[in-house]
C-alpha atoms as a PDB file:
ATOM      1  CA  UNK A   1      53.990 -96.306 -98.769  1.00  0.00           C
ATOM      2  CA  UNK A   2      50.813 -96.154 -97.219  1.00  0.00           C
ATOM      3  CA  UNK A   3      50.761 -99.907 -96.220  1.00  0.00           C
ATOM      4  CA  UNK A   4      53.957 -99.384 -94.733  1.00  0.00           C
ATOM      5  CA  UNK A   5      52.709 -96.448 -92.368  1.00  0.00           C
ATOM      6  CA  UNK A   6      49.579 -98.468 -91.829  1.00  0.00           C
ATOM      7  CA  UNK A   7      51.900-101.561 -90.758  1.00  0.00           C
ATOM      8  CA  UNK A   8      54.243 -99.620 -88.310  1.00  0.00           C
ATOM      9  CA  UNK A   9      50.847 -98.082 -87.250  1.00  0.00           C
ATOM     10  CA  UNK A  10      49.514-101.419 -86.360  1.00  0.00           C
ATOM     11  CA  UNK A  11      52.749-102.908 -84.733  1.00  0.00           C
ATOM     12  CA  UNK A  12      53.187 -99.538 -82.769  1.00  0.00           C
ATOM     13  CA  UNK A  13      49.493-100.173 -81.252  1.00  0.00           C
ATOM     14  CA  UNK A  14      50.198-103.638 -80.761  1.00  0.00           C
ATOM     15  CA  UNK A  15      52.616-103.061 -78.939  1.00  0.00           C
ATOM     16  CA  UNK A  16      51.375-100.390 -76.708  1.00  0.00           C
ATOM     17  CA  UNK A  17      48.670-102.263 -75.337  1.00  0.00           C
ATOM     18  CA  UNK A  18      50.979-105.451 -74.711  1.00  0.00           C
ATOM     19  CA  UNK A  19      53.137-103.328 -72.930  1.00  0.00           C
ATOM     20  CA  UNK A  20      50.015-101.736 -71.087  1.00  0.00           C
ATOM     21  CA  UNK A  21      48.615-105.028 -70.320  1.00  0.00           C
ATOM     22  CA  UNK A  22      51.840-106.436 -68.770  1.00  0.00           C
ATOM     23  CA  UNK A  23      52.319-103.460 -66.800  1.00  0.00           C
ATOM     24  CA  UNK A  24      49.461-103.742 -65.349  1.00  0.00           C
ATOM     25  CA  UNK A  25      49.831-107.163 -64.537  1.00  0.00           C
ATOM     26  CA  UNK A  26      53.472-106.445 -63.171  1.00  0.00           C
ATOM     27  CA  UNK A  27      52.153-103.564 -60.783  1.00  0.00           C
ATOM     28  CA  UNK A  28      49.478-106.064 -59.686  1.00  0.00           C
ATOM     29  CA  UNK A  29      51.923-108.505 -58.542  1.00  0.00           C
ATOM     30  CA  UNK A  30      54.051-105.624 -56.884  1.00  0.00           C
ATOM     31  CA  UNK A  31      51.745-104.554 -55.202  1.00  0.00           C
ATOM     32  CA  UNK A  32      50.719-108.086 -53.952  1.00  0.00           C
ATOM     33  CA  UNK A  33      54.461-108.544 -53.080  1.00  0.00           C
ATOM     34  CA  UNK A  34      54.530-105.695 -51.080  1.00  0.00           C
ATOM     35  CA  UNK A  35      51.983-106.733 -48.640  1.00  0.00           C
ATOM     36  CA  UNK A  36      54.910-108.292 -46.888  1.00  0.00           C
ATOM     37  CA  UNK A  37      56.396-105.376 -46.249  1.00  0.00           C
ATOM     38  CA  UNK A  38      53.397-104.270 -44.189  1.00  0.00           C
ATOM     39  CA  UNK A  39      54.396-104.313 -39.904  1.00  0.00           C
ATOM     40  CA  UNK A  40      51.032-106.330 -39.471  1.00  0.00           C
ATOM     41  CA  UNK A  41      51.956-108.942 -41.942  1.00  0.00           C
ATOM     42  CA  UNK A  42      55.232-108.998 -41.112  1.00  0.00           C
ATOM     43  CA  UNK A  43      53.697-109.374 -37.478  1.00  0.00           C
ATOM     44  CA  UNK A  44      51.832-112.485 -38.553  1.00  0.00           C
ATOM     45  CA  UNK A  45      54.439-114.047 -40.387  1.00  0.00           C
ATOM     46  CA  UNK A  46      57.315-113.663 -37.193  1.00  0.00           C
ATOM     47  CA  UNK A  47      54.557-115.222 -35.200  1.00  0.00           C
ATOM     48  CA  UNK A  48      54.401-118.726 -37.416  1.00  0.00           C
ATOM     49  CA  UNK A  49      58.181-118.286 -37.683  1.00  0.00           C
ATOM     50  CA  UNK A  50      58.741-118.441 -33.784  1.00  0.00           C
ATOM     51  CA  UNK A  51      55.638-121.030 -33.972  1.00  0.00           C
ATOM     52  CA  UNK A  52      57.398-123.039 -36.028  1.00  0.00           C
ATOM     53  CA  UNK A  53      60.563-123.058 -34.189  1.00  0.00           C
ATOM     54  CA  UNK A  54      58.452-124.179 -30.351  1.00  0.00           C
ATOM     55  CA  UNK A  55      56.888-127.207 -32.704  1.00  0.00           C
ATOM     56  CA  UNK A  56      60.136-128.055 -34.010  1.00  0.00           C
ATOM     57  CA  UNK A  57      61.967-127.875 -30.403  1.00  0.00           C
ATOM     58  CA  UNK A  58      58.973-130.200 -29.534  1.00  0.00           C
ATOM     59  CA  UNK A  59      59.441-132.470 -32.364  1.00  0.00           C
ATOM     60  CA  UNK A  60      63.269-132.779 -31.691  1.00  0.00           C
ATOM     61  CA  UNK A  61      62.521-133.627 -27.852  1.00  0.00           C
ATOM     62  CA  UNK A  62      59.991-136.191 -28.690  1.00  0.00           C
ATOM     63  CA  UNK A  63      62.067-137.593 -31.559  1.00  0.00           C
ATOM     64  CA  UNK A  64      64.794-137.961 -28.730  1.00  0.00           C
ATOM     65  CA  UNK A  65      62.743-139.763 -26.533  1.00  0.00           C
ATOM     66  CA  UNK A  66      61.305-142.113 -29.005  1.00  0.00           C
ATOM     67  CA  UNK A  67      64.883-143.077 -30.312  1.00  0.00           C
ATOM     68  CA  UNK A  68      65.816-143.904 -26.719  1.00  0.00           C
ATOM     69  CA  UNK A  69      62.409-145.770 -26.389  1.00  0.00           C
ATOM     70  CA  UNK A  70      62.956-148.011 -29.839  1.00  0.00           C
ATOM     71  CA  UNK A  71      66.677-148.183 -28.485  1.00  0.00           C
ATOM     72  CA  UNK A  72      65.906-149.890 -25.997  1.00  0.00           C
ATOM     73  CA  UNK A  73      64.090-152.933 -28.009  1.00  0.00           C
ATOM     74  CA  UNK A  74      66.980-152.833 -30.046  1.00  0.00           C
ATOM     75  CA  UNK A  75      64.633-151.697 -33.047  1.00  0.00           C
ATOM     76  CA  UNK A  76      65.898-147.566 -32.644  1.00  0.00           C
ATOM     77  CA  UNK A  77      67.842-145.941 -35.509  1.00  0.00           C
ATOM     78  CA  UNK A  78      70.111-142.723 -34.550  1.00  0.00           C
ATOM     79  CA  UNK A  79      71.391-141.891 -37.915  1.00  0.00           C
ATOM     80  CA  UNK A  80      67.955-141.809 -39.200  1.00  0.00           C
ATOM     81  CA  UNK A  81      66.426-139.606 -36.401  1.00  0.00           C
ATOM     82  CA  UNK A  82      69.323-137.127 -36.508  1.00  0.00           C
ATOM     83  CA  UNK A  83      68.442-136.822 -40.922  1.00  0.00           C
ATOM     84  CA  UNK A  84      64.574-135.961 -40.127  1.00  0.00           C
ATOM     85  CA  UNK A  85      65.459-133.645 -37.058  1.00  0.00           C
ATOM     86  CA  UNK A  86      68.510-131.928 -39.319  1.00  0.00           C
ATOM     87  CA  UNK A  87      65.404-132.039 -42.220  1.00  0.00           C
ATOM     88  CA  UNK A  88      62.725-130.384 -39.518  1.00  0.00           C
ATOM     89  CA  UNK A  89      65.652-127.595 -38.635  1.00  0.00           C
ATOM     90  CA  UNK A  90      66.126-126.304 -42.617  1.00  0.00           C
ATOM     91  CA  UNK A  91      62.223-126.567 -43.188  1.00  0.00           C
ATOM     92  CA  UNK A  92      61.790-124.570 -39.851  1.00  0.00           C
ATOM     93  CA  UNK A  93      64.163-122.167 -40.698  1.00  0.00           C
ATOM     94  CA  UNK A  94      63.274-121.744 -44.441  1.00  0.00           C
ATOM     95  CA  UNK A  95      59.541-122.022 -44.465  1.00  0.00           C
ATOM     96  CA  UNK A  96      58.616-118.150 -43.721  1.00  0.00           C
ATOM     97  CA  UNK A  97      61.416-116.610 -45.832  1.00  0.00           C
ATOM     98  CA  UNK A  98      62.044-118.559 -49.176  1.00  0.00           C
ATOM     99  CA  UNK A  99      57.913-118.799 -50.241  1.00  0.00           C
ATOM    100  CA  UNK A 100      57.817-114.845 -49.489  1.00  0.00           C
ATOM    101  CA  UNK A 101      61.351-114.484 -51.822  1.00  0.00           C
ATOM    102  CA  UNK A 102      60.410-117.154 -54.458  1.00  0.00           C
ATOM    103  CA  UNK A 103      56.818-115.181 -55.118  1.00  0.00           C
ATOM    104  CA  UNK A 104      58.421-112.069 -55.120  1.00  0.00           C
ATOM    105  CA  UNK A 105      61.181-113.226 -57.468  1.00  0.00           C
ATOM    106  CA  UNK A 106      58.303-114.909 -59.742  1.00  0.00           C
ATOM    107  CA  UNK A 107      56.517-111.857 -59.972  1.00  0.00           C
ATOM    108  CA  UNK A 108      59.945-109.706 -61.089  1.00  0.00           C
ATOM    109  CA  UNK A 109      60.104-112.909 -63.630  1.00  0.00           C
ATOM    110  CA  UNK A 110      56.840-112.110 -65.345  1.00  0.00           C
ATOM    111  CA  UNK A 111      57.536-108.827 -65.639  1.00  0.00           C
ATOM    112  CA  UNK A 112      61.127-109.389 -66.999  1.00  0.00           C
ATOM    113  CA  UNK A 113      59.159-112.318 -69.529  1.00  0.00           C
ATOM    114  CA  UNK A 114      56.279-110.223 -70.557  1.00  0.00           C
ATOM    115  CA  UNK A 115      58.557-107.167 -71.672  1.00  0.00           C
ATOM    116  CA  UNK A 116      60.581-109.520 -73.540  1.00  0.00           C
ATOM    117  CA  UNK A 117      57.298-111.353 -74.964  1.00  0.00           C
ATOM    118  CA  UNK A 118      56.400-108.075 -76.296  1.00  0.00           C
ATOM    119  CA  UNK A 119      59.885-107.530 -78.303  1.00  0.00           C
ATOM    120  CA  UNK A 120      59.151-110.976 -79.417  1.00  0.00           C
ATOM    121  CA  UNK A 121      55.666-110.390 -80.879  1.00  0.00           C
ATOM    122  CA  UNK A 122      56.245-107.880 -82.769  1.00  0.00           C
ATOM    123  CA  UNK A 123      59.143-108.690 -84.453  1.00  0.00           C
ATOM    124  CA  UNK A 124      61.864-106.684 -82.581  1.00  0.00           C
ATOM    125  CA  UNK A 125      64.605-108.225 -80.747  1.00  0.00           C
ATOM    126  CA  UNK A 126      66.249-107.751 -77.534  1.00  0.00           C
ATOM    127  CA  UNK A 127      69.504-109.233 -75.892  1.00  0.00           C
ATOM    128  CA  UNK A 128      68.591-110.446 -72.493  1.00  0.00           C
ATOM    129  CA  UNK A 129      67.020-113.599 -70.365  1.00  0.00           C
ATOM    130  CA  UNK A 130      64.912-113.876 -73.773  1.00  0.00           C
ATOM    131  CA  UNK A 131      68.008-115.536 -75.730  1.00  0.00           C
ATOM    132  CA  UNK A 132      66.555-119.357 -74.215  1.00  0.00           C
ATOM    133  CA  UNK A 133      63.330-118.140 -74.666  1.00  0.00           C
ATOM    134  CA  UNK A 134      63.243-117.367 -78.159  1.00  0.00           C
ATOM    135  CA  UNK A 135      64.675-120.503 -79.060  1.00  0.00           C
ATOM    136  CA  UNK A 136      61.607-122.337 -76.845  1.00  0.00           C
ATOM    137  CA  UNK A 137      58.844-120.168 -78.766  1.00  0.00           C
ATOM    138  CA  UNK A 138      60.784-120.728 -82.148  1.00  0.00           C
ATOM    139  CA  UNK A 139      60.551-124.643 -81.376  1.00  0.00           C
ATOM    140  CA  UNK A 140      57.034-124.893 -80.130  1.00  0.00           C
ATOM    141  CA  UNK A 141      54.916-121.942 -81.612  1.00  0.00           C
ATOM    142  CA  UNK A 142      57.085-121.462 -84.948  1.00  0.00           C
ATOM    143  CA  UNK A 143      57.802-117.696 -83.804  1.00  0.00           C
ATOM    144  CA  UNK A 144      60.285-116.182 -85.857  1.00  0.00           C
ATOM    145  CA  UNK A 145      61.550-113.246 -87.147  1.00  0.00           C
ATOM    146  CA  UNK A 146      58.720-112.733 -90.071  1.00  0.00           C
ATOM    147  CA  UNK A 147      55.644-111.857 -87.898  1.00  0.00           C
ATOM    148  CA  UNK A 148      53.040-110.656 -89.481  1.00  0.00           C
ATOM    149  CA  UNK A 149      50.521-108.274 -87.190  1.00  0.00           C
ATOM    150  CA  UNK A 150      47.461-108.019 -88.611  1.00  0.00           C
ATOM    151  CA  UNK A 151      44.178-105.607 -87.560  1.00  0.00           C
ATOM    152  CA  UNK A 152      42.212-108.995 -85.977  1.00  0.00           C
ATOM    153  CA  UNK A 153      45.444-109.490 -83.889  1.00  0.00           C
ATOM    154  CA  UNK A 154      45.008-105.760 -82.321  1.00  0.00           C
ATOM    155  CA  UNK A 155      41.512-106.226 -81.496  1.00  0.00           C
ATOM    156  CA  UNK A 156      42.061-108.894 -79.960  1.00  0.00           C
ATOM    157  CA  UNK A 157      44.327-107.690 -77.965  1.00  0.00           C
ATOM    158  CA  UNK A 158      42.502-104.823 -76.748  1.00  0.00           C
ATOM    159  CA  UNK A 159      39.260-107.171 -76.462  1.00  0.00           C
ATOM    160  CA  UNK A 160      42.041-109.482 -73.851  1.00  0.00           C
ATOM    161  CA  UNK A 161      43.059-106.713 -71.942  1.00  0.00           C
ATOM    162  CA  UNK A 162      38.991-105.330 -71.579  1.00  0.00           C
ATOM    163  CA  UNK A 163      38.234-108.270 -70.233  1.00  0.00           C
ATOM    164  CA  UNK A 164      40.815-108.679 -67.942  1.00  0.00           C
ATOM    165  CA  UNK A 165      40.571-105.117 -66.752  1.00  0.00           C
ATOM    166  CA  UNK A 166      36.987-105.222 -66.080  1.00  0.00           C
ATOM    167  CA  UNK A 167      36.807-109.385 -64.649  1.00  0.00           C
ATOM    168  CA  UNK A 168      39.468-107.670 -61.780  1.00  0.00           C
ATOM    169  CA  UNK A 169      37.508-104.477 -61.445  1.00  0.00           C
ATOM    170  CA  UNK A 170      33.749-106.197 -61.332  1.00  0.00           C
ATOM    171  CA  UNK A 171      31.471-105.280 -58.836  1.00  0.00           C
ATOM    172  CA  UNK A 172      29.789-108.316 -57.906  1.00  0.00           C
ATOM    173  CA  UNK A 173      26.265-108.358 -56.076  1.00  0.00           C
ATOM    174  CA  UNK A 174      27.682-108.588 -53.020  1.00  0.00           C
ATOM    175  CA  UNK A 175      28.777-105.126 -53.807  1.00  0.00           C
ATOM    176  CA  UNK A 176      32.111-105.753 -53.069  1.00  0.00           C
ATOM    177  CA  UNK A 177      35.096-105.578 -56.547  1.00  0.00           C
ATOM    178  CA  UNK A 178      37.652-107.759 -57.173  1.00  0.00           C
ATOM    179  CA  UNK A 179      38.820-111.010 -57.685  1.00  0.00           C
ATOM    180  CA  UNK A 180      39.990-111.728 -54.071  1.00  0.00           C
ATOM    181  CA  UNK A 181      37.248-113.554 -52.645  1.00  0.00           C
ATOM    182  CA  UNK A 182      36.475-115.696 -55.572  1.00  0.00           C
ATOM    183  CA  UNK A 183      35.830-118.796 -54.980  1.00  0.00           C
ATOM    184  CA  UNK A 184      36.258-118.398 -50.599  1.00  0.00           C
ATOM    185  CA  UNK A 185      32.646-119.093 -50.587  1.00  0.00           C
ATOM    186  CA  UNK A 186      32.193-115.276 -49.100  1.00  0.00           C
ATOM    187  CA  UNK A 187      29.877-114.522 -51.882  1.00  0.00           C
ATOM    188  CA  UNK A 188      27.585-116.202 -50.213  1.00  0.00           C
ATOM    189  CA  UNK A 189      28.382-115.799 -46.419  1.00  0.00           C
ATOM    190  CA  UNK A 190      30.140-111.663 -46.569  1.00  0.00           C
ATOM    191  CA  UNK A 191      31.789-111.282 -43.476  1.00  0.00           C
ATOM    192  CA  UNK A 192      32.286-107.264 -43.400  1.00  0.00           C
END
């Protein structure tokens, strides 16, 4: 009996700190997907948008002339200039919306994956996106419906989400925290 309490115990813990841990990634991400929403980004953003559209209007112009150039040598190709100015159009209209939508839907993804994850791991099951997933983890990682949590699992689990935790809240010497200016080369040049 007491194995039993210490089991549920253990799987109960497990699964706390999984779901803590992808919270706090999730909120992260939200809150990284939300800078978008700010007037000053969204500012910047409407600025390369209408940026993009003068360099495509310039594109299409010179594209016009250079098709009446070639034409002229008997070497110019219409149908193929009219396919790259109808390509520069959808890339001009698409490239300040869909990499904004597509991070924003990959961040509501690894929320929706990491919840499931967790029902996974510890042996419950949930009806949901998971259903294809399962089957994946079943293939590869031999997941099933037997899992077995033992103490070294929950340790480290909680040593994973320490580390985490404290890599994204480090104070560097620099004196500034975070991971944002990793690797910018600002650890050695601060600008602020």
């Amino acid at each position: 009996m007491s194995s039993m309490i210490f089991d549920l115990m253990l799987q109960w813990f497990y699964q706390t700190i999984f779901e803590a841990v992808a919270e706090f990634f999730t909120t992260m991400g939200q809150m990284g997907a939300e800078i978008f929403d700010l007037p000053w980004v969204d500012g910047a953003v409407r600025l390369f948008y209408q940026f993009g559209w003068a360099l495509f209007a310039v594109g299409m112009v010179v594209a016009i002339f250079d098709v009446a150039i070639e034409s002229q040598g008997g070497r110019g190709s219409p149908k193929t200039t009219a396919l790259n100015i109808l390509k520069g159009f959808f890339a001009t209209a698409l490239f300040s919306t869909v990499p904004i939508s597509l991070y924003r839907f990959c961040i509501n993804l690894q929320g929706t994956f990491l919840n499931e994850l967790t029902s996974i791991m510890t042996g419950g099951r949930s009806l949901g996106l998971d259903q294809q997933s399962i089957s994946v983890l079943e293939g590869t990682f031999r997941v099933g419906t037997d899992v077995n949590l033992r103490m070294f699992n929950l340790l480290a689990l909680i040593a994973f989400a320490y580390c985490v935790i404290k890599i994204f809240f480090a104070v560097r010497p620099s004196g500034r925290t975070g991971i944002a200016r990793w690797g910018t080369g600002l650890e050695r040049n601060p600008v602020g």
